[in-house]
C-alpha atoms as a PDB file:
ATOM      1  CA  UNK A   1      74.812  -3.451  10.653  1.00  0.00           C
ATOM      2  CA  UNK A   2      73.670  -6.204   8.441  1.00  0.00           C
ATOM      3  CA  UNK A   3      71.206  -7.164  10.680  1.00  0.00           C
ATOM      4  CA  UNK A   4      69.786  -3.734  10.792  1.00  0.00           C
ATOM      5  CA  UNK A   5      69.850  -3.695   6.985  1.00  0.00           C
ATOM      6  CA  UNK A   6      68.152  -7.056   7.055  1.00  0.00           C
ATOM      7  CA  UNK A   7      65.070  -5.681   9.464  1.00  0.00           C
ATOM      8  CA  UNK A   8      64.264  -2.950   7.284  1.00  0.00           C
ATOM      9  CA  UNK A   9      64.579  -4.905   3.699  1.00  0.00           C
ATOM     10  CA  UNK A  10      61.778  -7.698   5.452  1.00  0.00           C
ATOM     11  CA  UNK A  11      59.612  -4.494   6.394  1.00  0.00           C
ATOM     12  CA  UNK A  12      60.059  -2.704   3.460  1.00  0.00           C
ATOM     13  CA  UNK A  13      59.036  -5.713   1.114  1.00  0.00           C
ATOM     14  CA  UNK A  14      56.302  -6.593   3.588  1.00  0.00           C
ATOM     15  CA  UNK A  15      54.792  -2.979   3.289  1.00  0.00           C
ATOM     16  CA  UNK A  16      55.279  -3.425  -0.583  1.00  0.00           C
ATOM     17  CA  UNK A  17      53.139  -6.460  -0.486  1.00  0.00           C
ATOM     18  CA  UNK A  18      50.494  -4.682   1.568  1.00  0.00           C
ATOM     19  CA  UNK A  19      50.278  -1.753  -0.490  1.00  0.00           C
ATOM     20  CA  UNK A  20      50.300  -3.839  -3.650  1.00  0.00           C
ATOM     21  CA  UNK A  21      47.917  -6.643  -2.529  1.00  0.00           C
ATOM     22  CA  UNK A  22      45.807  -4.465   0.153  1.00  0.00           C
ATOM     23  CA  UNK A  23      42.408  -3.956  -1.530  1.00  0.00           C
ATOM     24  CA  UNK A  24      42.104  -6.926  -2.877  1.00  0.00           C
ATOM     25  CA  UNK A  25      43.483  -9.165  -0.547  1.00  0.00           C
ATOM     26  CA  UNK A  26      41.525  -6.938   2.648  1.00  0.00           C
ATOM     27  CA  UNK A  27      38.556  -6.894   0.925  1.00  0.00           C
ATOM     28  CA  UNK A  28      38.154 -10.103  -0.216  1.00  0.00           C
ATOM     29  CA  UNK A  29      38.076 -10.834   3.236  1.00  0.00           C
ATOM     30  CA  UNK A  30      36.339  -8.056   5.087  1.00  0.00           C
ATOM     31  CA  UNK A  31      33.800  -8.352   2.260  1.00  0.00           C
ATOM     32  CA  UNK A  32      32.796 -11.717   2.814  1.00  0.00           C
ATOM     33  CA  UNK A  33      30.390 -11.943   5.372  1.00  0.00           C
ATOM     34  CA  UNK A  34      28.969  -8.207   4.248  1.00  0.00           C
ATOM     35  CA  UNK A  35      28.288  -9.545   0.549  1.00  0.00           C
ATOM     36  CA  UNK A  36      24.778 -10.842   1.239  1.00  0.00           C
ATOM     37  CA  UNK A  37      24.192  -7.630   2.788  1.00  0.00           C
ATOM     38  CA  UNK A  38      24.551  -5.181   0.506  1.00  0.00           C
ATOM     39  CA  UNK A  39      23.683  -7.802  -2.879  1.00  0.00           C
ATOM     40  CA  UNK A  40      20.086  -6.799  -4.117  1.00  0.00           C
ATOM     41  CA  UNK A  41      17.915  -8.941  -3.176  1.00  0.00           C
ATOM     42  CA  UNK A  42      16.179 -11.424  -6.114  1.00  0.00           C
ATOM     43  CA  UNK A  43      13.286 -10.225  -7.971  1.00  0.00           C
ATOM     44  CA  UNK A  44      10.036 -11.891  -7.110  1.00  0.00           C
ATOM     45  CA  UNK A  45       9.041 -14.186  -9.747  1.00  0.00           C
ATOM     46  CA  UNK A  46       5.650 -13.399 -11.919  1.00  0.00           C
ATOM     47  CA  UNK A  47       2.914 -15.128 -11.410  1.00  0.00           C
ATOM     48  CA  UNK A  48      -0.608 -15.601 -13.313  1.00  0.00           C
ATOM     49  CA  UNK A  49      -4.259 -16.165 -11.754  1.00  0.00           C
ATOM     50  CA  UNK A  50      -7.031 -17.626 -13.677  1.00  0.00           C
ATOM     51  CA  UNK A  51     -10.496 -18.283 -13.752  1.00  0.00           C
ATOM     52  CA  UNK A  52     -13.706 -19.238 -15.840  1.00  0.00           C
ATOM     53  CA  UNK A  53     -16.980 -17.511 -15.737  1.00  0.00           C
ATOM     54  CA  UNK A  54     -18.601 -20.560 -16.076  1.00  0.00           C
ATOM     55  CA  UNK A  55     -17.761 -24.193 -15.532  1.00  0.00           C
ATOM     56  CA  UNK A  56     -19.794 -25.856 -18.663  1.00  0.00           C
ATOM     57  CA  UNK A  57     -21.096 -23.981 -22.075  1.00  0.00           C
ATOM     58  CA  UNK A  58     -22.391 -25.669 -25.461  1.00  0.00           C
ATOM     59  CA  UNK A  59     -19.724 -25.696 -27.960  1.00  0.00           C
ATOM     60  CA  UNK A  60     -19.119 -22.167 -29.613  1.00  0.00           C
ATOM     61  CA  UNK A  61     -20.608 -20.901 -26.351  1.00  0.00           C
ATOM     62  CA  UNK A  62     -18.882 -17.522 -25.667  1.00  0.00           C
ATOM     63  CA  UNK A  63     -17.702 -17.442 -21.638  1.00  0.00           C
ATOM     64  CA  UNK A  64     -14.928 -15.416 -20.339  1.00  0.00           C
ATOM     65  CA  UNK A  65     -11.429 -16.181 -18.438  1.00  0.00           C
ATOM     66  CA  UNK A  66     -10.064 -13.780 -16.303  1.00  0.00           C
ATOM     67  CA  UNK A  67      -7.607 -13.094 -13.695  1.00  0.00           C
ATOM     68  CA  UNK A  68      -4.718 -10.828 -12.456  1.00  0.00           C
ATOM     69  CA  UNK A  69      -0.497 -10.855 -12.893  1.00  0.00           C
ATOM     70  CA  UNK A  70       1.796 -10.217 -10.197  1.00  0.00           C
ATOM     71  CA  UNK A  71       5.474  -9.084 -10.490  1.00  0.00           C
ATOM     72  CA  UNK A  72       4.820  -8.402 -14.509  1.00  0.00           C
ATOM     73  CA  UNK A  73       4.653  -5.311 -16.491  1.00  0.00           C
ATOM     74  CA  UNK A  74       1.708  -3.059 -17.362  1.00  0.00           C
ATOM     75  CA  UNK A  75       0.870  -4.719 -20.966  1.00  0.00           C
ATOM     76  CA  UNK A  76       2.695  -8.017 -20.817  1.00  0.00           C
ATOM     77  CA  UNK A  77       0.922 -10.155 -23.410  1.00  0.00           C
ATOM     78  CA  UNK A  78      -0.720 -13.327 -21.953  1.00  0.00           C
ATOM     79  CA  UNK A  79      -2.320 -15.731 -24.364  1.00  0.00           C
ATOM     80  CA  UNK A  80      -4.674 -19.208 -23.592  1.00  0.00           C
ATOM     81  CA  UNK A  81      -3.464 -22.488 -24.099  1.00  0.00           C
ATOM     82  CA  UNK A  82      -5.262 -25.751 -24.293  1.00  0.00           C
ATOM     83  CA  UNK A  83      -4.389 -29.205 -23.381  1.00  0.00           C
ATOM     84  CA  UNK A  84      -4.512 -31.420 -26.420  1.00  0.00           C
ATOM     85  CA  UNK A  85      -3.792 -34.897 -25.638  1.00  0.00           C
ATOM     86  CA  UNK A  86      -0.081 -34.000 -23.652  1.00  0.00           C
ATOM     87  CA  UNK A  87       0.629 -30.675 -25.467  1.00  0.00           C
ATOM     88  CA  UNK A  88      -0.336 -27.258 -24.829  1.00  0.00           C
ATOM     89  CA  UNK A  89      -1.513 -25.543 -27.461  1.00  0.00           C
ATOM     90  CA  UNK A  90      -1.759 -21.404 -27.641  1.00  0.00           C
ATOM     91  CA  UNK A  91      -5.222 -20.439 -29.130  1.00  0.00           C
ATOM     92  CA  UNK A  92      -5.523 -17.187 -30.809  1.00  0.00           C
ATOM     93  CA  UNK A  93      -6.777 -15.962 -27.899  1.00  0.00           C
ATOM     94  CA  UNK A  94      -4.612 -13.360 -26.366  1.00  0.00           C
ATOM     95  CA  UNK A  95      -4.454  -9.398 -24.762  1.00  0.00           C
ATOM     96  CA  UNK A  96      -2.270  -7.244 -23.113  1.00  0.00           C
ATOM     97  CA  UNK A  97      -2.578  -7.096 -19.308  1.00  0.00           C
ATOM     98  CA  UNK A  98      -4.853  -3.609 -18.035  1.00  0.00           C
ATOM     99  CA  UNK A  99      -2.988  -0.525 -15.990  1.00  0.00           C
ATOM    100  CA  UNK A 100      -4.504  -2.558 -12.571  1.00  0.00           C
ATOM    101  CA  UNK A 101      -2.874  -5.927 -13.350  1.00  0.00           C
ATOM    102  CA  UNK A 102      -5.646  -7.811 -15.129  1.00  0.00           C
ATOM    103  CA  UNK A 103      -7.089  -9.674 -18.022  1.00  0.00           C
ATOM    104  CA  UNK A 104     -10.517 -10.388 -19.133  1.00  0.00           C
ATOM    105  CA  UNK A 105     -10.818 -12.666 -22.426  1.00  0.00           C
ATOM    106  CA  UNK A 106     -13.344 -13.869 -24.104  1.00  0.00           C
ATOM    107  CA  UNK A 107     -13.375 -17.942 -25.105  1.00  0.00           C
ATOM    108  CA  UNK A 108     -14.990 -19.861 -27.983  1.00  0.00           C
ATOM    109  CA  UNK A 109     -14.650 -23.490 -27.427  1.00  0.00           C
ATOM    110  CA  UNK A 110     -15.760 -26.072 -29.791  1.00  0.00           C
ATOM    111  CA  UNK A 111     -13.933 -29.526 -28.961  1.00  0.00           C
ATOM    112  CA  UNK A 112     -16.413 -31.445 -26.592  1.00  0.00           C
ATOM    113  CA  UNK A 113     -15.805 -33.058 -23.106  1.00  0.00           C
ATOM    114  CA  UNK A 114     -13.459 -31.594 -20.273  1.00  0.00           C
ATOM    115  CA  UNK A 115     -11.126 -29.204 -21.715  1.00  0.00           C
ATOM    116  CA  UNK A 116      -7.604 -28.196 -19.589  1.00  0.00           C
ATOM    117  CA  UNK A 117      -6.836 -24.212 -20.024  1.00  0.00           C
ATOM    118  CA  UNK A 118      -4.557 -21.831 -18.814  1.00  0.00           C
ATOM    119  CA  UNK A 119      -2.937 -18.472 -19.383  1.00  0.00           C
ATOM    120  CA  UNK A 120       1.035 -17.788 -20.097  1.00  0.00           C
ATOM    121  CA  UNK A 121       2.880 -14.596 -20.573  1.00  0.00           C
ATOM    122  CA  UNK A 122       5.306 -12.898 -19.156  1.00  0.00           C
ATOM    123  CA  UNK A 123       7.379 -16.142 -17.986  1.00  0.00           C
ATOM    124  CA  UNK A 124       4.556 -16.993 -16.004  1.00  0.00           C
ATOM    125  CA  UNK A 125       1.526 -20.098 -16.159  1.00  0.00           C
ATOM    126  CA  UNK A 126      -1.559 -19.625 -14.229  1.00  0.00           C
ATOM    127  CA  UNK A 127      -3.298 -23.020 -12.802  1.00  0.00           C
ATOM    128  CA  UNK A 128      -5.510 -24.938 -14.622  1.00  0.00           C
ATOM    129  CA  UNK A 129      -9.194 -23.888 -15.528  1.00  0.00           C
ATOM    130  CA  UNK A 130     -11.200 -26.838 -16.345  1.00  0.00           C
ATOM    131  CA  UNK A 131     -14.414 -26.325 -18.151  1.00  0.00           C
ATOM    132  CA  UNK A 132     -16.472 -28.849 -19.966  1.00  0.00           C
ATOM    133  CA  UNK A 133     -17.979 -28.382 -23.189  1.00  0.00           C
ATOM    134  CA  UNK A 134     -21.275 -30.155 -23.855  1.00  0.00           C
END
């Protein structure tokens, strides 16, 4: 008789473990390989185009930079930035991206030479534009 009281007490505490470990211990290992499945996937990162309407102007010669966003929102603000010696510098140049994804600023430029520029927003930086001032 103790034997048969023995049998059931192992089953019974084994079934108590199952029921009060099952979930969590069966998932954790069913779920594995299906995580990757069913995880979103990651969200594409944003990215900026640019270009120049021109590639030299006289100083304060208006000329216009424009280009498109990918992966932003309608509206995200981009602004220019210059290279000055190793820094980029934002010039008050700035808009709000169009309903189709675009930009279209207009650029005054007054230090001479080869000047560096490119457009940020939205956790994004275009290339560079390069466009010499004469």
């Amino acid at each position: 008789m103790n034997r048969l009281k023995l049998k059931y007490a192992s089953v019974a505490g084994l079934a108590a473990i199952a029921v009060l470990t099952g979930p969590a211990a069966a998932g954790a290992t069913a779920a594995t390989p299906h995580a990757s499945a069913t995880a979103p996937a990651a969200a594409p990162r944003p990215t900026l185009t640019a270009k120049a309407t021109v590639g030299s102007v006289r100083a304060w010669q208006q000329f216009r930079i424009y280009g498109v966003s990918h992966h932003m929102r309608t509206g995200t603000r981009v602004t220019l930035q210059q290279k000055q010696g190793k820094r980029w510098v934002s010039l008050p140049a700035s808009m709000n991206t169009t309903r189709s994804a675009t930009y279209n600023m207009r650029v005054k430029i007054g230090l001479k030479g080869r000047n560096a520029l490119r457009i940020v927003g939205g956790g994004a930086i275009s290339p560079v534009v390069n466009v010499t001032v004469r």
